[in-house]
PDB file of N, CA and C in Angstrom:
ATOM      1  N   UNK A   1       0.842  -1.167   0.000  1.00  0.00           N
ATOM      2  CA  UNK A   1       0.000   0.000   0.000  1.00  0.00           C
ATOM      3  C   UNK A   1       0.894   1.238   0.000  1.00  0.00           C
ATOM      4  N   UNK A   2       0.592   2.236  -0.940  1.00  0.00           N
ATOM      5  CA  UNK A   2       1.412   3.225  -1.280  1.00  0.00           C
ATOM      6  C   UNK A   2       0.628   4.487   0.036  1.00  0.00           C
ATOM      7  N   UNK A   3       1.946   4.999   1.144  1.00  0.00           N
ATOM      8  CA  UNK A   3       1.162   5.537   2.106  1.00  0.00           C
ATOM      9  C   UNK A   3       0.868   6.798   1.808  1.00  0.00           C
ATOM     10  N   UNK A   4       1.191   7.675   0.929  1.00  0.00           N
ATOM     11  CA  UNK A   4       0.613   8.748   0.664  1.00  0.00           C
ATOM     12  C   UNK A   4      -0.440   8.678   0.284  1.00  0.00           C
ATOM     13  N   UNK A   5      -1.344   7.769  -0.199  1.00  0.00           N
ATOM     14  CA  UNK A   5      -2.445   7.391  -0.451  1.00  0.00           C
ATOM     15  C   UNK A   5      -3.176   6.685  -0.674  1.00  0.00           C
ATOM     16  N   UNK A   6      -2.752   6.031   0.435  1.00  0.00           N
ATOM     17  CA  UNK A   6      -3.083   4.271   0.620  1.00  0.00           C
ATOM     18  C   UNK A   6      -3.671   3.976  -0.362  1.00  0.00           C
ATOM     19  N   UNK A   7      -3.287   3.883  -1.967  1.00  0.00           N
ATOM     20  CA  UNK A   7      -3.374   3.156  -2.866  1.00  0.00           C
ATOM     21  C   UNK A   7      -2.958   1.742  -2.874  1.00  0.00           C
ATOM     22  N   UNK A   8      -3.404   1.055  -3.541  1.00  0.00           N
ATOM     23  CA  UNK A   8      -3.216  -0.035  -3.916  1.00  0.00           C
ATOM     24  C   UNK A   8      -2.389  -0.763  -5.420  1.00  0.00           C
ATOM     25  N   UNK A   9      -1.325  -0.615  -4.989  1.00  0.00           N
ATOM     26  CA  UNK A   9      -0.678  -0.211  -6.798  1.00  0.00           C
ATOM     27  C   UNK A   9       0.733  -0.793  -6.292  1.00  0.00           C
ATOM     28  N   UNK A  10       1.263  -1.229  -7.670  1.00  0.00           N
ATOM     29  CA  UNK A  10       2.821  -2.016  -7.903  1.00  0.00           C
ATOM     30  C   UNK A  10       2.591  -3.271  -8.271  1.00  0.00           C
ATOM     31  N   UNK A  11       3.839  -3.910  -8.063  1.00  0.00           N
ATOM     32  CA  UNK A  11       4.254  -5.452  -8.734  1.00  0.00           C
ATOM     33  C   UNK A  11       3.003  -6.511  -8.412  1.00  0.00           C
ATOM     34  N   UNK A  12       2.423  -6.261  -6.633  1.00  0.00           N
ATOM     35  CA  UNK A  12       1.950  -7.564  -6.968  1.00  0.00           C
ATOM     36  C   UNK A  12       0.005  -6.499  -6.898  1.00  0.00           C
ATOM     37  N   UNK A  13      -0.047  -6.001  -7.450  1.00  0.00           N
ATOM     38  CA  UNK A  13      -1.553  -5.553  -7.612  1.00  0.00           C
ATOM     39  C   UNK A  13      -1.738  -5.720  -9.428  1.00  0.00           C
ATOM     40  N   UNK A  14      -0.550  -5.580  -9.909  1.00  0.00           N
ATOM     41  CA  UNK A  14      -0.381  -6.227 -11.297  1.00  0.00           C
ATOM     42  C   UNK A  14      -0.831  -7.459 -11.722  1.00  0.00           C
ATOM     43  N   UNK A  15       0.123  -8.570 -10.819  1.00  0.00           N
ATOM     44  CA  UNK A  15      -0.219  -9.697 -10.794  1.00  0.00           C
ATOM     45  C   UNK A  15      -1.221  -9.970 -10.345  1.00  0.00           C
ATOM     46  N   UNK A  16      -1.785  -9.809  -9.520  1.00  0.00           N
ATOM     47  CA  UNK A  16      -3.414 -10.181  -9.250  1.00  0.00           C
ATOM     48  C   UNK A  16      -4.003  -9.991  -9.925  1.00  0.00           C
ATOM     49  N   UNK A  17      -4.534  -8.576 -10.859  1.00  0.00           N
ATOM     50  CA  UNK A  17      -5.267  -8.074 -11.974  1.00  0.00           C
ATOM     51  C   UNK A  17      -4.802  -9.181 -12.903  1.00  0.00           C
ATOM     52  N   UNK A  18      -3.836  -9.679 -13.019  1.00  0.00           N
ATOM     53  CA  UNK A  18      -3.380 -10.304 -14.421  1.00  0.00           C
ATOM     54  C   UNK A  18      -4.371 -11.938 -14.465  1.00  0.00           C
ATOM     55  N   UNK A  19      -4.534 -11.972 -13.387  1.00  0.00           N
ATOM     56  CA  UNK A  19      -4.931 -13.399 -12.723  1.00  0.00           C
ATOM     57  C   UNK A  19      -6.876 -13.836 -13.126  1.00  0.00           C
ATOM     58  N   UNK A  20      -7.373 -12.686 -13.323  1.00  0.00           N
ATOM     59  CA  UNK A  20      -8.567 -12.580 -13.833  1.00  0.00           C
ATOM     60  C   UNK A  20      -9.319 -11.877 -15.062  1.00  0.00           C
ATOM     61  N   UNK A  21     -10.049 -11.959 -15.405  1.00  0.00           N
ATOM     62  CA  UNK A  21     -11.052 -11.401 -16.601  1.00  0.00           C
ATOM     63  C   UNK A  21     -12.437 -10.877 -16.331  1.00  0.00           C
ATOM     64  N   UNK A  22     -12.359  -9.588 -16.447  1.00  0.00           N
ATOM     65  CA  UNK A  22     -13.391  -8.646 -15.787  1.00  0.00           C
ATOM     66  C   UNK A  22     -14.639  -8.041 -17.203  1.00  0.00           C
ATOM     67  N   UNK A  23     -16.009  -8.104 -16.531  1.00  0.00           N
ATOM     68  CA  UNK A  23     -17.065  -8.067 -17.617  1.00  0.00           C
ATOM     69  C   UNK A  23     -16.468  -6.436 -17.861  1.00  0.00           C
ATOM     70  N   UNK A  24     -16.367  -5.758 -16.766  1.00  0.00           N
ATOM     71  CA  UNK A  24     -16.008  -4.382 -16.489  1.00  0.00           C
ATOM     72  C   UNK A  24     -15.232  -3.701 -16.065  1.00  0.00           C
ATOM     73  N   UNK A  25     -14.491  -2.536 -16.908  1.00  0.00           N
ATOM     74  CA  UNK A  25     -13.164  -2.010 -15.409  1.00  0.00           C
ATOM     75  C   UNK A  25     -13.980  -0.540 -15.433  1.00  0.00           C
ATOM     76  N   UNK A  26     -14.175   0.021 -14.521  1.00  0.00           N
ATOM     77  CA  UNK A  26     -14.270   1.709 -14.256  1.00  0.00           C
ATOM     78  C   UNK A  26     -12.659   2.639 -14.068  1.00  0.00           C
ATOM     79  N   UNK A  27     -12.319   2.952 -14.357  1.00  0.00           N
ATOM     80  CA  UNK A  27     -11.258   3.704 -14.288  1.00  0.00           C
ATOM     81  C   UNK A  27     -11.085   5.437 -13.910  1.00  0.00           C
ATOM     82  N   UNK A  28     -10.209   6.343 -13.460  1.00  0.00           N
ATOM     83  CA  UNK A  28     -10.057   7.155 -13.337  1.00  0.00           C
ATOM     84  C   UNK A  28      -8.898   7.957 -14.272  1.00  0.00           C
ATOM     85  N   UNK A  29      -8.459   8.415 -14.215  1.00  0.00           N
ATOM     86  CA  UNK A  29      -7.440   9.005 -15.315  1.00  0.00           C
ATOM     87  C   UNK A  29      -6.664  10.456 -14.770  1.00  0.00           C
ATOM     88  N   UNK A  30      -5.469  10.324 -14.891  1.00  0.00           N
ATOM     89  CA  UNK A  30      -4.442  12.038 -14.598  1.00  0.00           C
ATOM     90  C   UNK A  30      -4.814  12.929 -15.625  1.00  0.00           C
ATOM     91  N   UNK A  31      -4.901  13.316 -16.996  1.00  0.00           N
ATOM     92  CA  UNK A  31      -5.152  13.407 -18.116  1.00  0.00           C
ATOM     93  C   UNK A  31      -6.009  13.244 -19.322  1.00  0.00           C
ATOM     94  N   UNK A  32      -6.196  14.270 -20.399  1.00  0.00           N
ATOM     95  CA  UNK A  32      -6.666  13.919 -21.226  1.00  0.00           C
ATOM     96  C   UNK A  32      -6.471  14.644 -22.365  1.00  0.00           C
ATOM     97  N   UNK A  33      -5.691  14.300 -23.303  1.00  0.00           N
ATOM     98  CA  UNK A  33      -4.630  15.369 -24.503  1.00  0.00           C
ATOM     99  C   UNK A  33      -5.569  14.419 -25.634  1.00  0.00           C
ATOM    100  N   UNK A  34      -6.178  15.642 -26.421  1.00  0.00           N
ATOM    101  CA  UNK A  34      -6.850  15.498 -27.907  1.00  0.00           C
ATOM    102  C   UNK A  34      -5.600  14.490 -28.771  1.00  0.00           C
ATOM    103  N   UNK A  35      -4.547  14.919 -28.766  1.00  0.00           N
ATOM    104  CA  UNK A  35      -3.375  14.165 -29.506  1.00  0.00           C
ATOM    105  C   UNK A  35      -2.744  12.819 -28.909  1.00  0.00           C
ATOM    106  N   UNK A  36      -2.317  12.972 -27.687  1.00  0.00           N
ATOM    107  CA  UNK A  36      -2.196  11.845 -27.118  1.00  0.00           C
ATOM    108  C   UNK A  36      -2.901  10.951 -26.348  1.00  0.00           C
ATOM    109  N   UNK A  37      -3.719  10.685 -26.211  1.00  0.00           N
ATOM    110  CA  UNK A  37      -5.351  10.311 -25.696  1.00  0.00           C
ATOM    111  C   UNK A  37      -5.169  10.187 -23.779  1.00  0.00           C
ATOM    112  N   UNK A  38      -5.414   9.462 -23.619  1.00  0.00           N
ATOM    113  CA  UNK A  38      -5.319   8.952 -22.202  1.00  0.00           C
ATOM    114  C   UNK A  38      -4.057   9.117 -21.412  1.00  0.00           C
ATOM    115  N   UNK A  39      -3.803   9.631 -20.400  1.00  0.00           N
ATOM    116  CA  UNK A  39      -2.356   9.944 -19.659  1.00  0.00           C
ATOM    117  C   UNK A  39      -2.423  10.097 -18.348  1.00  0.00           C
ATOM    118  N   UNK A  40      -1.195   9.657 -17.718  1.00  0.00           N
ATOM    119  CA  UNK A  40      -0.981   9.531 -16.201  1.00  0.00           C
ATOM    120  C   UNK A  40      -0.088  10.057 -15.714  1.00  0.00           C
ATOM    121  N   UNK A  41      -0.116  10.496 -14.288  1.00  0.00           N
ATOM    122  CA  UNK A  41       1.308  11.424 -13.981  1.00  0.00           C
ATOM    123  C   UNK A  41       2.335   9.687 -13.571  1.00  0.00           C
ATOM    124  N   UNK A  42       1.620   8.921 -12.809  1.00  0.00           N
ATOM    125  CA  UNK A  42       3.104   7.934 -12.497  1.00  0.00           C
ATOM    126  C   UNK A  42       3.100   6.648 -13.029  1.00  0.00           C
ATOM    127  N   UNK A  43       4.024   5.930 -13.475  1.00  0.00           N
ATOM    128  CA  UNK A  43       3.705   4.498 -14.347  1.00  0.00           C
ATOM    129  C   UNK A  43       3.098   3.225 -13.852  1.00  0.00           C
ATOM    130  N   UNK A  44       3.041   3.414 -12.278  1.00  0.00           N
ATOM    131  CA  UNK A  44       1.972   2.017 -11.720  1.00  0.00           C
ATOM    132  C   UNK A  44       1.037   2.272 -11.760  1.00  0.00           C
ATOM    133  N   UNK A  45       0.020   3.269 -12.053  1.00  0.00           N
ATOM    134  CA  UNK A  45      -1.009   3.675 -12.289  1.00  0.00           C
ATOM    135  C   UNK A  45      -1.566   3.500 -13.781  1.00  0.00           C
ATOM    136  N   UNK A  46      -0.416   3.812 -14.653  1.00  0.00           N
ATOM    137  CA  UNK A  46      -0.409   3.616 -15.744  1.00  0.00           C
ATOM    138  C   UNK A  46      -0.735   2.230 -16.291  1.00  0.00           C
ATOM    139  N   UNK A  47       0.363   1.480 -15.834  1.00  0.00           N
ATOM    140  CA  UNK A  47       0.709   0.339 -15.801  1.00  0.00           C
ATOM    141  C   UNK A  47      -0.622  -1.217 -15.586  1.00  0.00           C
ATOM    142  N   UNK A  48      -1.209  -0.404 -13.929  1.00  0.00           N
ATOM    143  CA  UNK A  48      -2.594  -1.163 -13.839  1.00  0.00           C
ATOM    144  C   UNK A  48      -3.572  -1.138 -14.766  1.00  0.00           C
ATOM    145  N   UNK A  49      -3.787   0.581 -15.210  1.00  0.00           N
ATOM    146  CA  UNK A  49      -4.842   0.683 -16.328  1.00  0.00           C
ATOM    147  C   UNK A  49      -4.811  -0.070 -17.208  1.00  0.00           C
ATOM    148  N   UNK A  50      -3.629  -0.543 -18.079  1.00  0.00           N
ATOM    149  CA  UNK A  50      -2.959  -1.182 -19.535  1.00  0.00           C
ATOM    150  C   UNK A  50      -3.625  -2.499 -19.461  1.00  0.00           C
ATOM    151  N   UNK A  51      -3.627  -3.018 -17.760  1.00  0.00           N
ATOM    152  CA  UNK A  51      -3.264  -4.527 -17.317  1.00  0.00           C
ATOM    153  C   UNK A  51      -4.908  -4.630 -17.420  1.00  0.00           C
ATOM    154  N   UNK A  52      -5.859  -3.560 -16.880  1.00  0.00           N
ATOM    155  CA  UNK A  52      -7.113  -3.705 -16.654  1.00  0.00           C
ATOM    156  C   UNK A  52      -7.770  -3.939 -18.492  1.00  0.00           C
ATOM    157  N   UNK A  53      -7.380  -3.100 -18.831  1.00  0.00           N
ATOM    158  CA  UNK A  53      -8.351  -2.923 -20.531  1.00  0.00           C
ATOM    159  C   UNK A  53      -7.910  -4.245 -20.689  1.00  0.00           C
ATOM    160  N   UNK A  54      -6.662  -4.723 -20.803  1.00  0.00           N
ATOM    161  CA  UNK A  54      -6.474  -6.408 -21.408  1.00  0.00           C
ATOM    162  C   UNK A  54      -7.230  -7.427 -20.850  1.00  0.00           C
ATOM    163  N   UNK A  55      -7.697  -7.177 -19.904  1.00  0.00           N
ATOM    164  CA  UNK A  55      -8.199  -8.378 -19.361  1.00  0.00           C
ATOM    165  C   UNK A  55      -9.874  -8.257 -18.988  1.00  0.00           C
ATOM    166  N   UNK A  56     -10.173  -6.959 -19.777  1.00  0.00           N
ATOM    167  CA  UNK A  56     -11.456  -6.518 -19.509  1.00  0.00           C
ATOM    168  C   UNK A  56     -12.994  -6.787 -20.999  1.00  0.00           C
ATOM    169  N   UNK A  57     -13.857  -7.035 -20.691  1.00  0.00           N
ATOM    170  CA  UNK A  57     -14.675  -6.710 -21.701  1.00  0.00           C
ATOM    171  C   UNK A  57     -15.109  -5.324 -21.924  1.00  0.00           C
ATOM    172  N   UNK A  58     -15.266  -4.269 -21.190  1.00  0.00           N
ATOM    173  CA  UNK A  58     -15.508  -3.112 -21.553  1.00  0.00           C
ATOM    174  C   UNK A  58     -14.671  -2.067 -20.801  1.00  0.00           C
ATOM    175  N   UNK A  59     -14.448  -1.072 -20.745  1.00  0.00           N
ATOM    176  CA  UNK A  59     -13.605  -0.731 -20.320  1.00  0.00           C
ATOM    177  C   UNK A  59     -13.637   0.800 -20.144  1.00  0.00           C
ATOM    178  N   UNK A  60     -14.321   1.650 -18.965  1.00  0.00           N
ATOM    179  CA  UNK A  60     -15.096   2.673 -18.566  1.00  0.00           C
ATOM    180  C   UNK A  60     -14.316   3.959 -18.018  1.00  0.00           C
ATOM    181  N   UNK A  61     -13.760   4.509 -18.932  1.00  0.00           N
ATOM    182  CA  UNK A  61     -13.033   5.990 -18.149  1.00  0.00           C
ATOM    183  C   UNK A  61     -13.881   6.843 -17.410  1.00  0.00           C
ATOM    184  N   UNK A  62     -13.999   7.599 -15.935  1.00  0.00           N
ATOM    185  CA  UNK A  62     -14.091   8.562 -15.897  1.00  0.00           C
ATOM    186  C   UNK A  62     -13.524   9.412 -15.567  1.00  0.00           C
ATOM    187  N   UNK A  63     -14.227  10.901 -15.918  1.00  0.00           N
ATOM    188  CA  UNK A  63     -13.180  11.728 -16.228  1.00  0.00           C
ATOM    189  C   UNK A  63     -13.923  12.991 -15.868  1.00  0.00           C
ATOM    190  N   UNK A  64     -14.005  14.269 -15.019  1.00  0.00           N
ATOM    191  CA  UNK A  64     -14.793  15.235 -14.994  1.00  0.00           C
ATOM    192  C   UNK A  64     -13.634  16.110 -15.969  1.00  0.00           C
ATOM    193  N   UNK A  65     -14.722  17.615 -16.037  1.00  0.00           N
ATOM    194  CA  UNK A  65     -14.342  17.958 -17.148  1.00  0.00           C
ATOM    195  C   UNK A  65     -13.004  18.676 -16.910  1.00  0.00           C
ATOM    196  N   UNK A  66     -12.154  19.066 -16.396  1.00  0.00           N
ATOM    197  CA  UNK A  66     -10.815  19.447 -15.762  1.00  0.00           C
ATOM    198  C   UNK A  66      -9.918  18.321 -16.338  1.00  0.00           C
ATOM    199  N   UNK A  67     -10.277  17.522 -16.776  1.00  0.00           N
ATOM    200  CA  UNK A  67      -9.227  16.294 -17.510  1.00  0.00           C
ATOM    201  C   UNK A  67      -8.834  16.609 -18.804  1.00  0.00           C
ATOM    202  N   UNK A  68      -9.483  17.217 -19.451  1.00  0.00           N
ATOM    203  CA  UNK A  68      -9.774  17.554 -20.906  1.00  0.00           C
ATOM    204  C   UNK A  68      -8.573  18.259 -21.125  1.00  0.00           C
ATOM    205  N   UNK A  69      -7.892  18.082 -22.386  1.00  0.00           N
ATOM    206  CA  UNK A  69      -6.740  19.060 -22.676  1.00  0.00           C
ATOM    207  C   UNK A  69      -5.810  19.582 -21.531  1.00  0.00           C
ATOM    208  N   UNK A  70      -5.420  18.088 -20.575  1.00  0.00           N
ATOM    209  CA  UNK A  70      -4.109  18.298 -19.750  1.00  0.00           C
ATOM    210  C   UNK A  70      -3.673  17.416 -19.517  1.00  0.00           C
ATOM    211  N   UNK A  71      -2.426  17.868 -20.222  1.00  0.00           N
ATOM    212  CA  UNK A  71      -0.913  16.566 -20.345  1.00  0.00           C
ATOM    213  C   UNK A  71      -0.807  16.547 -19.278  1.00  0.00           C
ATOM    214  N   UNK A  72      -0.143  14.995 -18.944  1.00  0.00           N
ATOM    215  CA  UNK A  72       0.419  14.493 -17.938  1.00  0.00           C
ATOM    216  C   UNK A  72       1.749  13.679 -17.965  1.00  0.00           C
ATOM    217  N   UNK A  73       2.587  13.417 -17.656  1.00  0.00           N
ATOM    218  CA  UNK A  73       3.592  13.108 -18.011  1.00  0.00           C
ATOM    219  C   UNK A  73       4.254  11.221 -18.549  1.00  0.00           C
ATOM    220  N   UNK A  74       2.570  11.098 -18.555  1.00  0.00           N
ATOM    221  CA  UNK A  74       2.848   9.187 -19.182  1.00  0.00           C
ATOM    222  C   UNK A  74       1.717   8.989 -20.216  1.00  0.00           C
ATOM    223  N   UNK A  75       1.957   8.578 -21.268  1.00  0.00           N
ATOM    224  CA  UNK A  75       0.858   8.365 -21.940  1.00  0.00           C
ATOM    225  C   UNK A  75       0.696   6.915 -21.894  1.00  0.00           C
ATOM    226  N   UNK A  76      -0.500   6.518 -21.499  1.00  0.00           N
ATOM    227  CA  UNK A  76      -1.171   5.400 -21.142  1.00  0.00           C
ATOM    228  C   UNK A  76      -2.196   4.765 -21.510  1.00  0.00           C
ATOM    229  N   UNK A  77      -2.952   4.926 -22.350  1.00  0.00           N
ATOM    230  CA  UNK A  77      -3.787   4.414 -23.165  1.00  0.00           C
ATOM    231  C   UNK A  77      -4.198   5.089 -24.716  1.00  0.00           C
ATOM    232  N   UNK A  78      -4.211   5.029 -25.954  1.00  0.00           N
ATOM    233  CA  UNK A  78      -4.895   5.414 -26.969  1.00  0.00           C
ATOM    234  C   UNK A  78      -6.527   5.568 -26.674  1.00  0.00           C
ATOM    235  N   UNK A  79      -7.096   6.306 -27.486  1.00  0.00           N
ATOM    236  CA  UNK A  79      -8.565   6.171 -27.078  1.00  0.00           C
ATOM    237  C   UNK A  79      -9.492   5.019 -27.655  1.00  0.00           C
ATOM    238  N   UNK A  80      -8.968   4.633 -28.294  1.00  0.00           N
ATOM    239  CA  UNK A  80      -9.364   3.086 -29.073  1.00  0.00           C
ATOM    240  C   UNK A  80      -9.047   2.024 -27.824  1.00  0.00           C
ATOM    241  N   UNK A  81      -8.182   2.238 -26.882  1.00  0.00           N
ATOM    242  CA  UNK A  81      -8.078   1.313 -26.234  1.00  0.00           C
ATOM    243  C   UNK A  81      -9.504   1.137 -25.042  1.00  0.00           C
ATOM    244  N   UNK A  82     -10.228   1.964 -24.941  1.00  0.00           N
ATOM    245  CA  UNK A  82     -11.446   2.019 -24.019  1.00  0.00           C
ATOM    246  C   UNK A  82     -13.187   2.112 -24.949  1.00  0.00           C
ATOM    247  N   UNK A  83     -14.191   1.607 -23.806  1.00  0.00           N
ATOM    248  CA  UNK A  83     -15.262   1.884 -24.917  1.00  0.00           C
ATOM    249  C   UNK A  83     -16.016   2.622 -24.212  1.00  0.00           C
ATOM    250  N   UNK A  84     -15.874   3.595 -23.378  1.00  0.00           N
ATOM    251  CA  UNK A  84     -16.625   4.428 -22.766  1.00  0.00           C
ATOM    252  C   UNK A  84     -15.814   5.166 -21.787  1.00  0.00           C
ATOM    253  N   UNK A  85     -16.559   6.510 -22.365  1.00  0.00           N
ATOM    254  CA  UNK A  85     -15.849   7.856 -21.327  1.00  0.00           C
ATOM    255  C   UNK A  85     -17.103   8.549 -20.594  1.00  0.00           C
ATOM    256  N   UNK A  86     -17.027   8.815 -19.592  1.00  0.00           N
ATOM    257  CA  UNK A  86     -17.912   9.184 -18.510  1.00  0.00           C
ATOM    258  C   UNK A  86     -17.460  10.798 -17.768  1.00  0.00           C
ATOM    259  N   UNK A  87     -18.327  11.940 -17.983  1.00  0.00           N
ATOM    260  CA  UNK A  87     -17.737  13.156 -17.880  1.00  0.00           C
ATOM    261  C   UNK A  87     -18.820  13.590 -17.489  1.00  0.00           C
ATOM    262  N   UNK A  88     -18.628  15.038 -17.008  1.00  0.00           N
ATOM    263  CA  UNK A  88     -19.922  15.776 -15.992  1.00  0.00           C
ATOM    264  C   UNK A  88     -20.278  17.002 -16.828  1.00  0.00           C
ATOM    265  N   UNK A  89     -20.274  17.266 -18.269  1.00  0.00           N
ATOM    266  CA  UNK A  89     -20.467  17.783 -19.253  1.00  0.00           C
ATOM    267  C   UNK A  89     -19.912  17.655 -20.567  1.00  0.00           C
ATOM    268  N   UNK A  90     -20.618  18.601 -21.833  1.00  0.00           N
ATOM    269  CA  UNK A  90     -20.796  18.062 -23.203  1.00  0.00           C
ATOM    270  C   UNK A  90     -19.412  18.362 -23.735  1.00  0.00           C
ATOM    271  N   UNK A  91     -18.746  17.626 -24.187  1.00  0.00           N
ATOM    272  CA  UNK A  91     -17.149  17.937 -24.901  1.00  0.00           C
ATOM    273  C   UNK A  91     -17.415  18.916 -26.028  1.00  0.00           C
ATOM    274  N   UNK A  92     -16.234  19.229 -25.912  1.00  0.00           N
ATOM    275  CA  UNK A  92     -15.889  19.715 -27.139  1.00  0.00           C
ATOM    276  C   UNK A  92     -15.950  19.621 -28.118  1.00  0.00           C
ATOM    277  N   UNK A  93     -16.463  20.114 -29.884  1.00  0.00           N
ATOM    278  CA  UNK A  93     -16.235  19.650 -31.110  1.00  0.00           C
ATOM    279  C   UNK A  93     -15.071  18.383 -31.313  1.00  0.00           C
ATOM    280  N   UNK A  94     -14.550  19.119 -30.645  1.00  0.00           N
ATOM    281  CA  UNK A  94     -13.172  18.270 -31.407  1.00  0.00           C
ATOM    282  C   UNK A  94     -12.796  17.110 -30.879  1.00  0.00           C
ATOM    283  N   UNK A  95     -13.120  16.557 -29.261  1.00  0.00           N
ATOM    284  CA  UNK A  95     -13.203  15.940 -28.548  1.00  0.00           C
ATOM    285  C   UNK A  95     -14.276  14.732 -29.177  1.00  0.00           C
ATOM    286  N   UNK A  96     -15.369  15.431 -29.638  1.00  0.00           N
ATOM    287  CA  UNK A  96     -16.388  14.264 -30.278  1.00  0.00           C
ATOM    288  C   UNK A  96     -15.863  13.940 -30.999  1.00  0.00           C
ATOM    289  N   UNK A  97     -15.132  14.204 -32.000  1.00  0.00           N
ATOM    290  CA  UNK A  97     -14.927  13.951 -32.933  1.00  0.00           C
ATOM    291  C   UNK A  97     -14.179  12.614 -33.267  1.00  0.00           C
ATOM    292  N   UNK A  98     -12.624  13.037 -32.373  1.00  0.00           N
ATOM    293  CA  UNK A  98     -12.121  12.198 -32.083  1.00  0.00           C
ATOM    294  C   UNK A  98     -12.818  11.130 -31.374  1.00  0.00           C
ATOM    295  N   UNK A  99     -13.079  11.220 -30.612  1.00  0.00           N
ATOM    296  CA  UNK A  99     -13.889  10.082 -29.611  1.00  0.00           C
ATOM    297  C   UNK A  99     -15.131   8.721 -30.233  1.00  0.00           C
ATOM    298  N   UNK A 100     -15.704   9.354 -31.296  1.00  0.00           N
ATOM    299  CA  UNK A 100     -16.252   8.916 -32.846  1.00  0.00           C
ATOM    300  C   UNK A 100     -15.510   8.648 -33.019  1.00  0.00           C
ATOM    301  N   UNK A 101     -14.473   8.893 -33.921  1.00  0.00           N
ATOM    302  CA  UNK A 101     -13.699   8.211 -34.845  1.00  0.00           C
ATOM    303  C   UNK A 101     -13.114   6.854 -34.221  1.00  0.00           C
ATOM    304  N   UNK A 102     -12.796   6.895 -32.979  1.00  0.00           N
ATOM    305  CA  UNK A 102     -11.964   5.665 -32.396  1.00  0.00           C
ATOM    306  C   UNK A 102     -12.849   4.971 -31.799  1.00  0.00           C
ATOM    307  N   UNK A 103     -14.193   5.367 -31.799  1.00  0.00           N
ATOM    308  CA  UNK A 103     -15.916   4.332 -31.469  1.00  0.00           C
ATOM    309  C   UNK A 103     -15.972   4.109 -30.225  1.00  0.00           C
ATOM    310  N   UNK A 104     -15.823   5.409 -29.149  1.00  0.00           N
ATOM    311  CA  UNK A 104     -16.084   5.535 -28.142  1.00  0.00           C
ATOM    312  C   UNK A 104     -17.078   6.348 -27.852  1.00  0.00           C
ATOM    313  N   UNK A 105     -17.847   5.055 -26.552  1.00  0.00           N
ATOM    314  CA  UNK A 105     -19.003   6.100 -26.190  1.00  0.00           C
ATOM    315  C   UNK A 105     -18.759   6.758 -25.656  1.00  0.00           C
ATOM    316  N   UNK A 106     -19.385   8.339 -25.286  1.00  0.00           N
ATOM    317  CA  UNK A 106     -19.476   9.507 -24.554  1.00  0.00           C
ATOM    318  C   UNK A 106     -21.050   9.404 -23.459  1.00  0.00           C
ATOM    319  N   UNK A 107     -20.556   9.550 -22.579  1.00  0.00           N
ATOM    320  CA  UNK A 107     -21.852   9.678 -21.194  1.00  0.00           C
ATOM    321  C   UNK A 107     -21.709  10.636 -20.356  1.00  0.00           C
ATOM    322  N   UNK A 108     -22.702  12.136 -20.588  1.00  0.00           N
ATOM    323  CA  UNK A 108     -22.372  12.360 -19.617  1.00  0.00           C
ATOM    324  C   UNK A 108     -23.982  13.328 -19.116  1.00  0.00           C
ATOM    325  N   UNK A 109     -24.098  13.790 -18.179  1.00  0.00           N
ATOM    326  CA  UNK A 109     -25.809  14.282 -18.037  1.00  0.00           C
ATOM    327  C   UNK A 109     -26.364  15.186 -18.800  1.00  0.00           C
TER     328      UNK A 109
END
C-alpha cells in the first residue's frame, strides 16, 4: 500500500489483476490530450490501467471535465483502447470527434 495514499498499486496488484477477466473495469485518469489520448502522472497507475483494458470486456473511463486538454507526463492508453468515457459535461467539437472516430461512447448528463 502506497502511504501517501493508501493506494493499492505495484508489482503484486499487477499480478493479481493479471490473474482474472473482468465483464467491467471503471477507471479514473491524470489526463486527457486530444493528440495523445489517455495519460498519467506515475507508471503504476499507468501500468494497472494497460493490465485492466487487457483483461477486460468493456472498459469505462471517468473523467470530470478538468481532464480535458491536460498533459500528464505518461501516456497510457490510446482512445481506441477504451469503450466508454464518462464526464460531468458536453465535450468539445473536437473531442467528439475524435472520440467517434476511435468508437467511443461519450456519457455524460
Amino acid at each position: 500500500m502506497r502511504r501517501t495514499d493508501n493506494a493499492l498499486i505495484g508489482p503484486h496488484t499487477l499480478e493479481f489483476a493479471r490473474q482474472f477477466h473482468y465483464d467491467i473495469a471503471f477507471m479514473g485518469i491524470g489526463g486527457i490530450d486530444l493528440d495523445l489520448g489517455l495519460m498519467d502522472y506515475q507508471e503504476p497507475e499507468a501500468m494497472l490501467r494497460r493490465t485492466l483494458v487487457r483483461h477486460c470486456a468493456r472498459s469505462v473511463v471517468l473523467a470530470d471535465d478538468g481532464k480535458f486538454g491536460h498533459r500528464t507526463f505518461i501516456n497510457t492508453l490510446p482512445f481506441a483502447a477504451i469503450t466508454t468515457l464518462v464526464t460531468n459535461r458536453a465535450l468539445s467539437d473536437e473531442f467528439v470527434t475524435r472520440l467517434e472516430k476511435d468508437h467511443v461512447d461519450t456519457l455524460y448528463p
